[in-house]
N, C-alpha and C. Protein backbone atom coordinates (compact mmCIF):
# COMPACT_ATOMS: atom_id res chain seq x y z
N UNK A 1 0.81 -1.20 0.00
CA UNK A 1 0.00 0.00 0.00
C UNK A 1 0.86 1.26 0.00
N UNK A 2 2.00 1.46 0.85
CA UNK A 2 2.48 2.55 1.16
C UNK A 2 3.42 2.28 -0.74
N UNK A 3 3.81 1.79 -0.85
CA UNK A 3 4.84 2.18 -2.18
C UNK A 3 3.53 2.48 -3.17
N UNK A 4 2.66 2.17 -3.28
CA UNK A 4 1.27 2.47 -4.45
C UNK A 4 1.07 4.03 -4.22
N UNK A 5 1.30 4.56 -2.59
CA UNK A 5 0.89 5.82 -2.02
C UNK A 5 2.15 6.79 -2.75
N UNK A 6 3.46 6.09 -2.77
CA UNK A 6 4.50 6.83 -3.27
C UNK A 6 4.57 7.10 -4.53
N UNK A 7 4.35 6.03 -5.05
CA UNK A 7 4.40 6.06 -6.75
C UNK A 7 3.14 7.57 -6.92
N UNK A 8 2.10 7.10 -6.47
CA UNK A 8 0.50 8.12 -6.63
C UNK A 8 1.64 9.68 -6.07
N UNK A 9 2.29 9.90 -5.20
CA UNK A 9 2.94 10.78 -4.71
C UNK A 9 3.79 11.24 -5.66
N UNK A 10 4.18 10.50 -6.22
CA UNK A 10 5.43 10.86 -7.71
C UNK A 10 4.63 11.37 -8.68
N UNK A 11 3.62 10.97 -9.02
CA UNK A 11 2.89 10.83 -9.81
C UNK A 11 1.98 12.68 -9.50
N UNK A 12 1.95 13.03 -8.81
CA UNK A 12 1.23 14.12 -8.45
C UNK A 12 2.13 15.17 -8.29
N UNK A 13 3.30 14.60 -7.68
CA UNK A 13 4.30 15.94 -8.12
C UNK A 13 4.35 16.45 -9.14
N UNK A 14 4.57 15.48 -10.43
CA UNK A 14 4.73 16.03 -11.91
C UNK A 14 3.68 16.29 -11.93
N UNK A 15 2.26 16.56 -12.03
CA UNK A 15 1.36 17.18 -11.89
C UNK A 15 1.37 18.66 -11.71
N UNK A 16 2.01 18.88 -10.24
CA UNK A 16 2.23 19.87 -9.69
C UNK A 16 3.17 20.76 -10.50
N UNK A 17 4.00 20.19 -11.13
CA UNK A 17 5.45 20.74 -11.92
C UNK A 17 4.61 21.19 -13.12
N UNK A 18 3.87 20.10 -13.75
CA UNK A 18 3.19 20.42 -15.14
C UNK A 18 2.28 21.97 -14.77
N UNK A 19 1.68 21.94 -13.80
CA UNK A 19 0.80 23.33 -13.66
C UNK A 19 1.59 24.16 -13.57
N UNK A 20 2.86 23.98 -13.00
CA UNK A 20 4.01 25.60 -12.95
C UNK A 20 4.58 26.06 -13.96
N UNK A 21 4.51 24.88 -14.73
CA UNK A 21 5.03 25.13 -16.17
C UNK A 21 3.78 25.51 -16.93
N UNK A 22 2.70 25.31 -17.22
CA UNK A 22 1.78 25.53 -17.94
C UNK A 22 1.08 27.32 -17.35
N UNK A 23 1.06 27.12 -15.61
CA UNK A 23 0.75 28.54 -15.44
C UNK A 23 1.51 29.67 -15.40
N UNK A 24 2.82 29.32 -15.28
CA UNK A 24 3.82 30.46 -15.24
C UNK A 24 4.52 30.64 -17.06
N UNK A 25 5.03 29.00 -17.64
CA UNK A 25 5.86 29.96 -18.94
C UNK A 25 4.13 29.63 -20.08
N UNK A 26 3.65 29.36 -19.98
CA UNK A 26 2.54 28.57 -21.06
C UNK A 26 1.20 29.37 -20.81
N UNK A 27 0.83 30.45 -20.14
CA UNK A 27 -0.61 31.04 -19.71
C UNK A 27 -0.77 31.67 -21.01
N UNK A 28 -0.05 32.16 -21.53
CA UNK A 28 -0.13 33.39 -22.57
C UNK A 28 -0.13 32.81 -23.92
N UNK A 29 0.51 31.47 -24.19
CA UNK A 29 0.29 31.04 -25.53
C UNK A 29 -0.93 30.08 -25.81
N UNK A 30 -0.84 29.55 -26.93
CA UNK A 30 -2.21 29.01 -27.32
C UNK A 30 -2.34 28.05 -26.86
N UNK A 31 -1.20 27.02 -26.33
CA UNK A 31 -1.73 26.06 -25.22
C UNK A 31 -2.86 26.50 -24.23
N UNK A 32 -2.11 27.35 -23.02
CA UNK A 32 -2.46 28.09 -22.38
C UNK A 32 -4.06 28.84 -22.27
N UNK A 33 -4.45 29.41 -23.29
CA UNK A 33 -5.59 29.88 -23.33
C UNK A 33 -6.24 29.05 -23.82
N UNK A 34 -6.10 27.84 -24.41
CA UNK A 34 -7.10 27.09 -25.14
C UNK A 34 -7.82 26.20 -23.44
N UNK A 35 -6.23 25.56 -22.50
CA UNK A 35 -6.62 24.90 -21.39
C UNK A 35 -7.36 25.88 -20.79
N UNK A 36 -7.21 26.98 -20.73
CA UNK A 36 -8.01 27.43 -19.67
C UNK A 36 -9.34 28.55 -20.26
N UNK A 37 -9.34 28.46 -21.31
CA UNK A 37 -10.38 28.69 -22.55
C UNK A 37 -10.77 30.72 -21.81
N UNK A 38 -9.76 31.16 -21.94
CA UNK A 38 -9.82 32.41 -22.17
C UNK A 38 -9.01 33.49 -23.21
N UNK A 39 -9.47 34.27 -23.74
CA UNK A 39 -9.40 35.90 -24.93
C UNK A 39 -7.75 35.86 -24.16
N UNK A 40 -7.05 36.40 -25.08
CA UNK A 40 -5.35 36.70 -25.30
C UNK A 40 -5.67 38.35 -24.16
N UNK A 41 -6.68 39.49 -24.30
CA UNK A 41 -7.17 40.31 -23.79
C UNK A 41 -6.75 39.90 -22.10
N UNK A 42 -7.92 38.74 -22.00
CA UNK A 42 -7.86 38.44 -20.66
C UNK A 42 -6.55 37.60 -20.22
N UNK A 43 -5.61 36.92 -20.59
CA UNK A 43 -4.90 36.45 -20.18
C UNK A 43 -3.67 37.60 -19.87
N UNK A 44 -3.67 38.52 -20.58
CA UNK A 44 -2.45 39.42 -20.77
C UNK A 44 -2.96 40.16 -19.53
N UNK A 45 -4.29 40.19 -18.94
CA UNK A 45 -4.40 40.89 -17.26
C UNK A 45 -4.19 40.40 -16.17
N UNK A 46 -4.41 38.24 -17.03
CA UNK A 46 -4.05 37.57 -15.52
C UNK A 46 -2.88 37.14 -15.64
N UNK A 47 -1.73 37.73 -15.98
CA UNK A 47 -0.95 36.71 -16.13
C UNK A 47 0.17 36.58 -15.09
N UNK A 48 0.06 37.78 -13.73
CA UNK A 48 0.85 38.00 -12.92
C UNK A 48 0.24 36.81 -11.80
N UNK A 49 -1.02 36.90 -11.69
CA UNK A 49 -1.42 36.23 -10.98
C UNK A 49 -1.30 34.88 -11.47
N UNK A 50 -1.26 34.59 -12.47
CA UNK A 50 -0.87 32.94 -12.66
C UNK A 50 0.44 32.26 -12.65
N UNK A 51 1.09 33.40 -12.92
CA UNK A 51 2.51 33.22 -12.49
C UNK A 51 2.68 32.62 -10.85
N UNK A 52 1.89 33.90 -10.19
CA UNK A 52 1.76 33.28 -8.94
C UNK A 52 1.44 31.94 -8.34
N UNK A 53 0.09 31.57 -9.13
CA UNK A 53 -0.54 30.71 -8.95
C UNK A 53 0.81 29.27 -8.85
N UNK A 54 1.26 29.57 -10.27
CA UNK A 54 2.14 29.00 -11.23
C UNK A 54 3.65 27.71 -9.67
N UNK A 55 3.86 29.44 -9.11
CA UNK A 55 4.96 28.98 -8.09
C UNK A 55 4.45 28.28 -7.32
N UNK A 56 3.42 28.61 -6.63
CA UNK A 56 2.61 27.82 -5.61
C UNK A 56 2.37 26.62 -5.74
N UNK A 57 1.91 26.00 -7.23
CA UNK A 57 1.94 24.74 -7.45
C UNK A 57 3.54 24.08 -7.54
N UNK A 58 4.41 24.88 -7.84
CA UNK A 58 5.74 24.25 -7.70
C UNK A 58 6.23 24.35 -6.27
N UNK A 59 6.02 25.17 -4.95
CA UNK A 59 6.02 24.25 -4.00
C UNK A 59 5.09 23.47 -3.42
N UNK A 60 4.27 23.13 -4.06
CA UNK A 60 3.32 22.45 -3.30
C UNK A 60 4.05 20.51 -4.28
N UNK A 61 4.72 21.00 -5.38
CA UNK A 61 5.15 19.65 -5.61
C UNK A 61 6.76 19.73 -5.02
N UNK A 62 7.56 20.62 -4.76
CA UNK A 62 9.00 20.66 -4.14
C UNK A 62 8.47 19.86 -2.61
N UNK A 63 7.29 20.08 -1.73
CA UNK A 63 6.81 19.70 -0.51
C UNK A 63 6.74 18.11 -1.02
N UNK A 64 5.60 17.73 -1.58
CA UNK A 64 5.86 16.12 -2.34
C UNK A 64 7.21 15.85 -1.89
N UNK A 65 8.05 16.25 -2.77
CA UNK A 65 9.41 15.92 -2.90
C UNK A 65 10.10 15.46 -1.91
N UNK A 66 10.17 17.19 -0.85
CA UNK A 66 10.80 17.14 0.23
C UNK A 66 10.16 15.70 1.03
N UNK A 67 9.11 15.79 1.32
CA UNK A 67 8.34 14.53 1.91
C UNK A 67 8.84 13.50 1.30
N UNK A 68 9.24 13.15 0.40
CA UNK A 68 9.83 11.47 0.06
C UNK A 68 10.91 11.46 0.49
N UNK A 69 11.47 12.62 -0.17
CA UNK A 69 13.46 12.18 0.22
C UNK A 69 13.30 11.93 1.68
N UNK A 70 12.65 12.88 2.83
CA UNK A 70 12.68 12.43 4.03
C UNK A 70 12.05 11.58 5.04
N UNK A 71 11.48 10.51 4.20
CA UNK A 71 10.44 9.88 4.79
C UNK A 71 9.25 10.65 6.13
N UNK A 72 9.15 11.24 5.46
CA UNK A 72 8.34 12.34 6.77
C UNK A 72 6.14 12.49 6.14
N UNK A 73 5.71 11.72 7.25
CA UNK A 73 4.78 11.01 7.11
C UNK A 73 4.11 12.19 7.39
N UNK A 74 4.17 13.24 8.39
CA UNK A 74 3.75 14.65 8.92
C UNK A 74 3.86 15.46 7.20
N UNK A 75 4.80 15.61 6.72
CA UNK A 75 5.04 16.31 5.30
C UNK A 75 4.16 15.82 4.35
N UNK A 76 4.13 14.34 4.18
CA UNK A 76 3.22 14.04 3.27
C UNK A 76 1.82 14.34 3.64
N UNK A 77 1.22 14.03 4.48
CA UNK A 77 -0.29 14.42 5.10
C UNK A 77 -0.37 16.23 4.66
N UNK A 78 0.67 17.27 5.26
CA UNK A 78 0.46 18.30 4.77
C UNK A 78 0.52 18.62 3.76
N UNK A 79 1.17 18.08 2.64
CA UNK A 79 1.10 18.93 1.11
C UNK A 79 -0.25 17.97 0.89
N UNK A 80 -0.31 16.81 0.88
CA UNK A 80 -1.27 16.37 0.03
C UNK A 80 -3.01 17.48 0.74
N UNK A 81 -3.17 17.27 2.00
CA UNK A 81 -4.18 17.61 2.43
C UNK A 81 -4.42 19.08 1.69
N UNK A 82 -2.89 19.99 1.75
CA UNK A 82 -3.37 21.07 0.83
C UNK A 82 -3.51 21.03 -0.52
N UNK A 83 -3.28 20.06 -1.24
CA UNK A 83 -3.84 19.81 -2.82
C UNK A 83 -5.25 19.55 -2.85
N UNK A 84 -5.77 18.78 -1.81
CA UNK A 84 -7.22 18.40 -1.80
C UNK A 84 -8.15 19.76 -1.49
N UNK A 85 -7.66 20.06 -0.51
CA UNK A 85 -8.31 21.46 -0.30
C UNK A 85 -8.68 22.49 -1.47
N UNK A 86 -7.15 22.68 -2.06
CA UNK A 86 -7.05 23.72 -3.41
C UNK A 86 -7.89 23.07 -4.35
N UNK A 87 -7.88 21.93 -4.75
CA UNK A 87 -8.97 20.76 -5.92
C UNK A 87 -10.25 21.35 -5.29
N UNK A 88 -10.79 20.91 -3.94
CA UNK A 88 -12.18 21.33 -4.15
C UNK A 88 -12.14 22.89 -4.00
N UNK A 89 -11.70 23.51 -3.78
CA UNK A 89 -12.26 25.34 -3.74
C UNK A 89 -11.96 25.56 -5.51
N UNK A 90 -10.98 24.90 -6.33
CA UNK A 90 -11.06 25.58 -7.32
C UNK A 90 -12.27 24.64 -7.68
N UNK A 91 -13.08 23.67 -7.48
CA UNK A 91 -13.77 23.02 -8.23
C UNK A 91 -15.25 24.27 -7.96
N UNK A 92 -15.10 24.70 -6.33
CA UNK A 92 -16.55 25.09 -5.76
C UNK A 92 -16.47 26.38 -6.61
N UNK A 93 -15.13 27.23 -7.14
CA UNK A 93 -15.22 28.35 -7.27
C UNK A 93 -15.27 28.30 -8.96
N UNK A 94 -15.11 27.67 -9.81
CA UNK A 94 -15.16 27.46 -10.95
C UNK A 94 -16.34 27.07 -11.52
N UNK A 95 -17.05 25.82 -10.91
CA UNK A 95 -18.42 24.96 -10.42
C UNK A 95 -18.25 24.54 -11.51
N UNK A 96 -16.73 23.77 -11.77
CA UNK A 96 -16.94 22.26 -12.42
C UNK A 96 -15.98 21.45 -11.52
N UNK A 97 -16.45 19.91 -11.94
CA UNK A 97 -15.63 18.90 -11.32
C UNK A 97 -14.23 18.76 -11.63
N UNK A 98 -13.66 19.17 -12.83
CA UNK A 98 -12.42 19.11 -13.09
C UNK A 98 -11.44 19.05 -12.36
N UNK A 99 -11.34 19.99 -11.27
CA UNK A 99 -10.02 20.36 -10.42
C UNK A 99 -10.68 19.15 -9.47
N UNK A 100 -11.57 18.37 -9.01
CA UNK A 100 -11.68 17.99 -7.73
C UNK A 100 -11.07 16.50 -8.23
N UNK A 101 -11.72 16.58 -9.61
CA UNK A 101 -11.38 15.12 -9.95
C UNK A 101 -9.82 14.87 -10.66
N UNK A 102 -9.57 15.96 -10.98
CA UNK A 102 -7.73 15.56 -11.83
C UNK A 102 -6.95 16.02 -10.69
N UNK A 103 -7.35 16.88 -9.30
CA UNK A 103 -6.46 17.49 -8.52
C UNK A 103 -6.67 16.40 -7.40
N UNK A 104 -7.72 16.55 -6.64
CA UNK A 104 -8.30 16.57 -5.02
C UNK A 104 -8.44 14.59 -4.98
N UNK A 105 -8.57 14.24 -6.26
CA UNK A 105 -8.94 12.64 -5.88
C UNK A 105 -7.90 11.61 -5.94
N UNK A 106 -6.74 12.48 -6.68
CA UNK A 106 -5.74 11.44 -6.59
C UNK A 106 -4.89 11.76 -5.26
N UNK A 107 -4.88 12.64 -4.91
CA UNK A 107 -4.16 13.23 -3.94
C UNK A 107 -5.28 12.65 -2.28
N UNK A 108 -5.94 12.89 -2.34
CA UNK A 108 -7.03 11.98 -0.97
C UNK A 108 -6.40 10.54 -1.58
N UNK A 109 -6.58 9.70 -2.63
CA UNK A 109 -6.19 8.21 -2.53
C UNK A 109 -4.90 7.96 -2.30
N UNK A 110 -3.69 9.01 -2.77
CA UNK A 110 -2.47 8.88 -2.56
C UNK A 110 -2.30 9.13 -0.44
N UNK A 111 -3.02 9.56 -0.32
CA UNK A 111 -3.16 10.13 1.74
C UNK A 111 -3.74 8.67 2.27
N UNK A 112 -5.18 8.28 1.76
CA UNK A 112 -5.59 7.19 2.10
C UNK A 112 -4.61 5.58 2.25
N UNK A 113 -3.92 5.74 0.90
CA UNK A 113 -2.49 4.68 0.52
C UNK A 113 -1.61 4.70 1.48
N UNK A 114 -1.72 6.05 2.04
CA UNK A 114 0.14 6.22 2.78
C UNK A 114 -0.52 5.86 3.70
N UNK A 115 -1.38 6.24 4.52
CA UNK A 115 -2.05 5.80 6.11
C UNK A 115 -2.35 4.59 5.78
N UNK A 116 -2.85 3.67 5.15
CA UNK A 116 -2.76 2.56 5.08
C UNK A 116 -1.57 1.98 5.50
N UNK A 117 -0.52 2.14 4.38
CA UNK A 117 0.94 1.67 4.33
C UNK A 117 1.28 1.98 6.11
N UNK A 118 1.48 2.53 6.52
CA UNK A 118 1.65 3.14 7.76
C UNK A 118 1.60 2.52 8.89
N UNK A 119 -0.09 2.18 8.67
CA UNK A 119 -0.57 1.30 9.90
C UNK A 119 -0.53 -0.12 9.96
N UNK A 120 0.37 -0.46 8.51
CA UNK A 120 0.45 -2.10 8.48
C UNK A 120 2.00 -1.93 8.50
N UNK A 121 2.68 -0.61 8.64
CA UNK A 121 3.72 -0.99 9.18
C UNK A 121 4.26 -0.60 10.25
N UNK A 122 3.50 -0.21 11.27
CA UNK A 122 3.95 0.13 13.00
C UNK A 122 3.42 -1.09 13.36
């Protein structure tokens, strides 16, 4: 269970990496506006803030990270719990399922995996 939780953990970092790359160098080109289906107009106003956005998802996968290299079971519970969180508010604030289901569900099964793994190994 716990190595299924790690792999799902690897697996969500690049996730995390792919959104920093897509929201910070990729918002402004036609990738970019097509994923997030907004006018060149509007992207050229958000694009400070997605930049932002952009970093945030790259530590929220550097945290992943840090959490494996150090086996630190406290680290993993906190980044993942804050991916789930961010999945459903962007899902409630958007009001589609997208973010809950490509963000918030692998990240709860990757939490569920590790506490599993965990308690079959204390």
């Amino acid at each position: 269970m716990k190595r299924a939780g790690l792999i799902l953990v690897a697996l969500i970092a690049l996730e995390h990496l792919a959104f920093l790359v897509l929201e910070m160098f990729l918002f402004q080109t036609p990738i970019g506006l097509e994923n997030f289906r907004m006018s060149q107009q509007t992207a050229d106003t958000c694009v400070v803030f997605m930049r932002n956005q952009g970093l945030y998802n790259g530590f929220l996968a550097a945290g992943l990270v840090t959490a494996t290299l150090a086996r630190s079971t406290l680290m993993h519970r906190f980044c993942l719990v804050c991916i789930i969180v961010a999945g459903i508010y962007a899902s409630w604030t958007f009001g589609e399922l997208g973010a809950a289901l490509f963000q918030a569900l692998p990240a709860l099964l990757a939490l569920l995996l590790l506490e599993l793994g965990n308690r079959r190994s204390a």
